[in-house]
PDB file of N, CA and C in Angstrom:
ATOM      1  N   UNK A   1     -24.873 -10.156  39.387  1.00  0.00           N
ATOM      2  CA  UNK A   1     -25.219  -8.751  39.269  1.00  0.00           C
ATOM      3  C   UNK A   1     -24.075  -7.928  39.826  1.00  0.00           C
ATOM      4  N   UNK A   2     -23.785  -7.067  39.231  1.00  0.00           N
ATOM      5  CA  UNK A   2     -22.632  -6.174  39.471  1.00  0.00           C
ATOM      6  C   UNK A   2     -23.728  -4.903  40.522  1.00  0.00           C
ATOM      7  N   UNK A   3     -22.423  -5.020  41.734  1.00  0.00           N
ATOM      8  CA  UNK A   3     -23.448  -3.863  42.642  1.00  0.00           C
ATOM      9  C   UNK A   3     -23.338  -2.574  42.417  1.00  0.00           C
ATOM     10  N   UNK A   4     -24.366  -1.950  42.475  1.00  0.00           N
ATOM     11  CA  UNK A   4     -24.247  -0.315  42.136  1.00  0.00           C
ATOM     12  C   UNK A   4     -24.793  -0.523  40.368  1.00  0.00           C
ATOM     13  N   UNK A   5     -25.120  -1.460  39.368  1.00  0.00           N
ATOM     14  CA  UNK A   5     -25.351  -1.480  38.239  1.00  0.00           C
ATOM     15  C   UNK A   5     -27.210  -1.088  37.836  1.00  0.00           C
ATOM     16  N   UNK A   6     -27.214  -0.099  37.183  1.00  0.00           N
ATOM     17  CA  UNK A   6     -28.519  -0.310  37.053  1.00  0.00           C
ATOM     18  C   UNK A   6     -28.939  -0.133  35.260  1.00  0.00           C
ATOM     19  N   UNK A   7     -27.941  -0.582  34.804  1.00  0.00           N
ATOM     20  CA  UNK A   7     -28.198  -1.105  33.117  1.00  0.00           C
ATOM     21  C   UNK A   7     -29.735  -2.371  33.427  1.00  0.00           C
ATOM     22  N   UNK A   8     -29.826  -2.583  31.796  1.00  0.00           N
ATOM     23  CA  UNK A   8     -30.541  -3.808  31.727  1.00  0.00           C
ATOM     24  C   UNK A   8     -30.300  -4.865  31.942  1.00  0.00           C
ATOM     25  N   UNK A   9     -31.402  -5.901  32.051  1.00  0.00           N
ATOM     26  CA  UNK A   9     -30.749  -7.406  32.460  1.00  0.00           C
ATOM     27  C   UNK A   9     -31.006  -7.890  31.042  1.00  0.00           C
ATOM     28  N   UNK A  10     -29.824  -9.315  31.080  1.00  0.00           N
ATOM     29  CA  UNK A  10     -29.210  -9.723  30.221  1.00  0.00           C
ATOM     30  C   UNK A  10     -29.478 -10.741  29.992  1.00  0.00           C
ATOM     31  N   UNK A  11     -30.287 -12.033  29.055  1.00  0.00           N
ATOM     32  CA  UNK A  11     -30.241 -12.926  29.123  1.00  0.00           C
ATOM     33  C   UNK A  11     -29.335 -13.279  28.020  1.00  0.00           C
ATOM     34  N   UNK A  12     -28.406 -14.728  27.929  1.00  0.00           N
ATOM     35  CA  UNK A  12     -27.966 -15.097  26.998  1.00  0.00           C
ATOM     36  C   UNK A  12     -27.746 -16.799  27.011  1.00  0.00           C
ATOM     37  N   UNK A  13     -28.158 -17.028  25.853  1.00  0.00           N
ATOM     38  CA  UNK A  13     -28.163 -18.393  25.653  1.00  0.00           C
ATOM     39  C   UNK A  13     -26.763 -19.412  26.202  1.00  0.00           C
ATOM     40  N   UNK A  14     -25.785 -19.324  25.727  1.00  0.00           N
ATOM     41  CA  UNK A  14     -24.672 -19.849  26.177  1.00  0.00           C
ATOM     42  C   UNK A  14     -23.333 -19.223  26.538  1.00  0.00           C
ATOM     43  N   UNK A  15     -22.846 -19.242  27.798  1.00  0.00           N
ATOM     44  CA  UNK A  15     -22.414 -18.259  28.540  1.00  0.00           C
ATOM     45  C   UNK A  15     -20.462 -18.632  27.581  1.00  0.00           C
ATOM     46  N   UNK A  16     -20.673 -17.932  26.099  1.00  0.00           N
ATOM     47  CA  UNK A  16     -18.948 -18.356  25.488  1.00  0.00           C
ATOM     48  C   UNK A  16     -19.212 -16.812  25.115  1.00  0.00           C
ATOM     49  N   UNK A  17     -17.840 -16.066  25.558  1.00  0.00           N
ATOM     50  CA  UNK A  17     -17.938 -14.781  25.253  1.00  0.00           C
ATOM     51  C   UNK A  17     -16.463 -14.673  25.107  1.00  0.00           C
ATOM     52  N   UNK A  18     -16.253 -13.637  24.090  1.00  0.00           N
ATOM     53  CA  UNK A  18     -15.141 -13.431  23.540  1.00  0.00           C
ATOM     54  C   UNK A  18     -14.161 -12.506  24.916  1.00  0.00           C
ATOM     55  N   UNK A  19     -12.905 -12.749  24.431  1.00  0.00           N
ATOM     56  CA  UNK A  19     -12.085 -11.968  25.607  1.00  0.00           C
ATOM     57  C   UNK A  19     -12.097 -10.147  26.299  1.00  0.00           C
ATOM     58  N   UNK A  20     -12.659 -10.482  27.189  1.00  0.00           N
ATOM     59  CA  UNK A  20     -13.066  -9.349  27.532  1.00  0.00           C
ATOM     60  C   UNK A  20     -14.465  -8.782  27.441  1.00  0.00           C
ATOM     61  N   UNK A  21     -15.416  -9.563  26.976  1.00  0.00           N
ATOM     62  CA  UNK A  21     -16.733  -9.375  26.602  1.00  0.00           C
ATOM     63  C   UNK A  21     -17.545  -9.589  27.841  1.00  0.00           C
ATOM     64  N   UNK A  22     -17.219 -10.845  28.633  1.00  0.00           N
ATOM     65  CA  UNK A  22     -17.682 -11.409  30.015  1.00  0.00           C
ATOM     66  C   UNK A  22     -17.728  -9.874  31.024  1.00  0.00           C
ATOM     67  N   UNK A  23     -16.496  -9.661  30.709  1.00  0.00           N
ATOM     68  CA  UNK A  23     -16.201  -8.121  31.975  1.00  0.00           C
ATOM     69  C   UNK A  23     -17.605  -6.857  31.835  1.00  0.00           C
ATOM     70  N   UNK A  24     -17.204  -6.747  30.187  1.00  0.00           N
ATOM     71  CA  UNK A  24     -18.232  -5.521  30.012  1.00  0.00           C
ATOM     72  C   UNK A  24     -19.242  -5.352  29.823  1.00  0.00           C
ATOM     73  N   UNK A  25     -20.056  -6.519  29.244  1.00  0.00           N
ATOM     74  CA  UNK A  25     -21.144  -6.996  29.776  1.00  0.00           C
ATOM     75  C   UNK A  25     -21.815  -6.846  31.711  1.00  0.00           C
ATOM     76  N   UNK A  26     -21.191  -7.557  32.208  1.00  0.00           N
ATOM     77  CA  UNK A  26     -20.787  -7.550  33.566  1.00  0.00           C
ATOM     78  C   UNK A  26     -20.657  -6.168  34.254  1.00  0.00           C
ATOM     79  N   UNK A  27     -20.076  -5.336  33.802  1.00  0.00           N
ATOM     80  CA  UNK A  27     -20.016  -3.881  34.139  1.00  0.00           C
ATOM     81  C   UNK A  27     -21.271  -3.007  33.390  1.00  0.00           C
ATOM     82  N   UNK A  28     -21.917  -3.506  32.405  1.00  0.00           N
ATOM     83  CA  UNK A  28     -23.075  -2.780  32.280  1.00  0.00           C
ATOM     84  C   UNK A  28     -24.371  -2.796  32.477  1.00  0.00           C
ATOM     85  N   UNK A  29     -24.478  -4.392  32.695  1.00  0.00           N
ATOM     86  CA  UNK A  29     -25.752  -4.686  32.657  1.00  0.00           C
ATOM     87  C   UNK A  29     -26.103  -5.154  34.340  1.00  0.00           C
ATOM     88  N   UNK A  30     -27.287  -4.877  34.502  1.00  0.00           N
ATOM     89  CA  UNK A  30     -27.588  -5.082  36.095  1.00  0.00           C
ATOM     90  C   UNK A  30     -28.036  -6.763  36.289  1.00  0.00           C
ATOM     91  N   UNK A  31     -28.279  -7.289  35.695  1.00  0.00           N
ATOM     92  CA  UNK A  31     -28.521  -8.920  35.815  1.00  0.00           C
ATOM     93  C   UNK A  31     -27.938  -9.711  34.735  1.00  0.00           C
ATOM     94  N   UNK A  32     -27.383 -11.056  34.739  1.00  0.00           N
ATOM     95  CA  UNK A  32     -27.079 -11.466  33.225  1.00  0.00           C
ATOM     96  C   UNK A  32     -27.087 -12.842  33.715  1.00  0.00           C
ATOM     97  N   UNK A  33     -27.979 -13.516  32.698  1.00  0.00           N
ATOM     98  CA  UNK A  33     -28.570 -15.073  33.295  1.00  0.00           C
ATOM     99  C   UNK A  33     -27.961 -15.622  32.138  1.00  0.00           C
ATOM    100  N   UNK A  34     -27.583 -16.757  32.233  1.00  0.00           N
ATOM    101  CA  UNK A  34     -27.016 -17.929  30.946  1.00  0.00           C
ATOM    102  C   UNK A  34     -27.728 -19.248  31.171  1.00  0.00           C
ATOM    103  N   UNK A  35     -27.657 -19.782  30.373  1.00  0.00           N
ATOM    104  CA  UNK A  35     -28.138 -21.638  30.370  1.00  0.00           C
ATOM    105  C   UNK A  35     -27.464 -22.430  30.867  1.00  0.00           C
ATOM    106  N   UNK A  36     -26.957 -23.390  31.817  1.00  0.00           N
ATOM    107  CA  UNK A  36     -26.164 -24.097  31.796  1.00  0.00           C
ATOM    108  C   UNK A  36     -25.495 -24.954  31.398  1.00  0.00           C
ATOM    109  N   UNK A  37     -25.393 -24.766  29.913  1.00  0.00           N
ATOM    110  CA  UNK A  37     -25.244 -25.933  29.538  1.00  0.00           C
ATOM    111  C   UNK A  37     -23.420 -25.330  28.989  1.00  0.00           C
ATOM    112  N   UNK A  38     -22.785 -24.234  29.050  1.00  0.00           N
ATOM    113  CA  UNK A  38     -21.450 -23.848  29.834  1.00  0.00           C
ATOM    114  C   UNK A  38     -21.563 -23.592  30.845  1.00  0.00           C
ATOM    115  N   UNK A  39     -20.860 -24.057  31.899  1.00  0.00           N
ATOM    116  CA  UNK A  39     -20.520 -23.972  32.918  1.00  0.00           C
ATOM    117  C   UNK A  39     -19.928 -21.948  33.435  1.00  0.00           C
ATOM    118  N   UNK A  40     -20.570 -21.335  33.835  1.00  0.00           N
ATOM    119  CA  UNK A  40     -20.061 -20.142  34.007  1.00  0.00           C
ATOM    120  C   UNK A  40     -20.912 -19.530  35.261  1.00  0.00           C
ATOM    121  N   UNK A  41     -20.261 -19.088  36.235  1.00  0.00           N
ATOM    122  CA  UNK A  41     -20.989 -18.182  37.146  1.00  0.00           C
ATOM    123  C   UNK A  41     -22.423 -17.349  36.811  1.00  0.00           C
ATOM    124  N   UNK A  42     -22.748 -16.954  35.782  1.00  0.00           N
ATOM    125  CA  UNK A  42     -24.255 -16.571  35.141  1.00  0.00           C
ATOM    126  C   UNK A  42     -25.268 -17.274  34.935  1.00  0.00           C
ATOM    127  N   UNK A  43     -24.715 -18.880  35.188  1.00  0.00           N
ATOM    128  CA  UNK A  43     -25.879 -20.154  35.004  1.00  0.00           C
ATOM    129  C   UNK A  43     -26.560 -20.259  35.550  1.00  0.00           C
ATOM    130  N   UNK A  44     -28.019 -19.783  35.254  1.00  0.00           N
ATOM    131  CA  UNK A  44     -29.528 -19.415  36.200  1.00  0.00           C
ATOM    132  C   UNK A  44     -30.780 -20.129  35.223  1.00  0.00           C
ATOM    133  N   UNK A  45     -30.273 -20.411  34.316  1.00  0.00           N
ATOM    134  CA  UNK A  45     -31.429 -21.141  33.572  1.00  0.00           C
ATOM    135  C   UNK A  45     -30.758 -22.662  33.060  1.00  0.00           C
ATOM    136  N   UNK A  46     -31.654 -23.570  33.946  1.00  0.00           N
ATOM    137  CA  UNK A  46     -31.771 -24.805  33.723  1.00  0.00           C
ATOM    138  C   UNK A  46     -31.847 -25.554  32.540  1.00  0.00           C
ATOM    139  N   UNK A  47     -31.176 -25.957  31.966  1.00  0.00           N
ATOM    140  CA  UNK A  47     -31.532 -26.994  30.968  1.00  0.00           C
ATOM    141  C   UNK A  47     -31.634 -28.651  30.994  1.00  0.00           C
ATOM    142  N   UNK A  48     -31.655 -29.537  32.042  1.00  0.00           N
ATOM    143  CA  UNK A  48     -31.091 -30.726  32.049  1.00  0.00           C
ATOM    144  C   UNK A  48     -32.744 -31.268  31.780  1.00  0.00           C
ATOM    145  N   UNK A  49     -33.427 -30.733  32.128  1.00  0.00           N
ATOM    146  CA  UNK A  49     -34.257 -31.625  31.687  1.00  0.00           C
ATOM    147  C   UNK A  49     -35.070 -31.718  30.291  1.00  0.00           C
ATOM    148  N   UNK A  50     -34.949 -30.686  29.563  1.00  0.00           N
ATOM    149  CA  UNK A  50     -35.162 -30.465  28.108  1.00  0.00           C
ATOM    150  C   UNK A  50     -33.693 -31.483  27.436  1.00  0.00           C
ATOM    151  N   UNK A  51     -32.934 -31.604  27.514  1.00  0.00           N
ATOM    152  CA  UNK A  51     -31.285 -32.094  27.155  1.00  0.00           C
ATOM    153  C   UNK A  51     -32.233 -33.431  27.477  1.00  0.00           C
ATOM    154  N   UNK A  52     -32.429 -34.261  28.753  1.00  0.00           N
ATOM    155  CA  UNK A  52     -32.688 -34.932  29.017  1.00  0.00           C
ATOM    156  C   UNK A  52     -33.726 -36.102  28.239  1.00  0.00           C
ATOM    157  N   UNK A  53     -34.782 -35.274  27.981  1.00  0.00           N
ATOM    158  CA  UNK A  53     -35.819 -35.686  27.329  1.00  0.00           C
ATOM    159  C   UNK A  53     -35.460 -35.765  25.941  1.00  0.00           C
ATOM    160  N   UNK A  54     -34.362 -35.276  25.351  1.00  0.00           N
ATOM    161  CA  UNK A  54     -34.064 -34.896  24.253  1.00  0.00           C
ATOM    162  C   UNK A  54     -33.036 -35.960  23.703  1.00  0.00           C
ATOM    163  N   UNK A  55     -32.480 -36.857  24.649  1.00  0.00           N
ATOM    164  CA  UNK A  55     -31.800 -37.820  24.859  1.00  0.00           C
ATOM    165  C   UNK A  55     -32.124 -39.201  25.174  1.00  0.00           C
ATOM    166  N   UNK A  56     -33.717 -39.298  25.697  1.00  0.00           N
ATOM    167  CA  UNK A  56     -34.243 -40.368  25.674  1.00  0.00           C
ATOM    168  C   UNK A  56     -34.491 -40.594  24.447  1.00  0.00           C
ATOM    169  N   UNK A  57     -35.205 -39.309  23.447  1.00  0.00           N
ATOM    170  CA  UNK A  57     -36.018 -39.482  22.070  1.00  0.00           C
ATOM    171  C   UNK A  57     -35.014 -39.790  21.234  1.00  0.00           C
ATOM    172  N   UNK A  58     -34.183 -39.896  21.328  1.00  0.00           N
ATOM    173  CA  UNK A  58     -32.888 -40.310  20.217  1.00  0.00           C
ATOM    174  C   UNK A  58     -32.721 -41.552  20.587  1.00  0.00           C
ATOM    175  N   UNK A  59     -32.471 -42.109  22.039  1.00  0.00           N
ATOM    176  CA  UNK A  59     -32.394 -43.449  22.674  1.00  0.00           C
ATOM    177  C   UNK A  59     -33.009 -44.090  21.970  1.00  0.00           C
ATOM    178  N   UNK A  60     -34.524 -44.086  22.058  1.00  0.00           N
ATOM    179  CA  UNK A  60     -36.005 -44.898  21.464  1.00  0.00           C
ATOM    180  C   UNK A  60     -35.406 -44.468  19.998  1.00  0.00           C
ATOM    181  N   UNK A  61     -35.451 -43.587  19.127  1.00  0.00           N
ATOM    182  CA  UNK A  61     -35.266 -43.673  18.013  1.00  0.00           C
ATOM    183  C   UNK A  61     -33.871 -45.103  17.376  1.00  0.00           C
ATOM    184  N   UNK A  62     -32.874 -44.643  18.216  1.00  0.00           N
ATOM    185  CA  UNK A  62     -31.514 -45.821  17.725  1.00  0.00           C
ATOM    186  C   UNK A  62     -31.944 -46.995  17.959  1.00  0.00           C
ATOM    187  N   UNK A  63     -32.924 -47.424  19.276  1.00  0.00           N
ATOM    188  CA  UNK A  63     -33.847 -48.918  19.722  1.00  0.00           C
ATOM    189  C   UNK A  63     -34.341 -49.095  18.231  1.00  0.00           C
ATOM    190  N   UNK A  64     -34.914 -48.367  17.981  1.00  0.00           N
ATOM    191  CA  UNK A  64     -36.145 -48.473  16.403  1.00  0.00           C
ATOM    192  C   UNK A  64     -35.172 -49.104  15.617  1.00  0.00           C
ATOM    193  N   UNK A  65     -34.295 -48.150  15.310  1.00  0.00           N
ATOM    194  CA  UNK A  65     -33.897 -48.518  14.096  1.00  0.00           C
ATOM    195  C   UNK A  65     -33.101 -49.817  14.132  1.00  0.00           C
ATOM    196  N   UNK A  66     -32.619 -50.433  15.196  1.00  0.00           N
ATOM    197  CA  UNK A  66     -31.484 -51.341  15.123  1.00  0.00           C
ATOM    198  C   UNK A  66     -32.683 -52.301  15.708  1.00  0.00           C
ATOM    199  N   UNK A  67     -33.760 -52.395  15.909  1.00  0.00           N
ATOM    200  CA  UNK A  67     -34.517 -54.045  16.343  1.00  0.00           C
ATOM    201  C   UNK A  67     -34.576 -54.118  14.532  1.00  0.00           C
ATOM    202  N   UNK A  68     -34.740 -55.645  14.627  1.00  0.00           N
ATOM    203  CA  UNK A  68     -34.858 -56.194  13.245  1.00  0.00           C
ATOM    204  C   UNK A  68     -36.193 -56.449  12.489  1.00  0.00           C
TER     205      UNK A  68
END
């Protein structure tokens, strides 16, 4: 949160922002949360365990298909 900001808060899915976009965003908006799944100072929403689970079900699926 930028101090002294009292714009809206910001959520955004994945914290890739074009050059200079990070700043002004940042300068307007009073909160701005991202996913972590880039790595960026705005990363406030968790994903590892949705990713996670999402990675077993493919696991068990490749088991399936390759037992004989």
């Amino acid at each position: 949160m930028h101090e002294g900001s009292s714009g809206p808060a910001s959520g955004v899915a994945y914290a890739v922002f074009a050059e200079g976009a990070w700043e002004a965003l940042r300068d307007a908006a009073a909160a701005v949360a991202t996913c972590n799944t880039v790595l960026h100072p705005t990363n406030a929403i968790d994903t590892s365990d949705l990713v996670a689970e999402a990675l077993a079900e493919l696991r068990a699926l490749a088991i399936e298909e390759a037992a004989p």
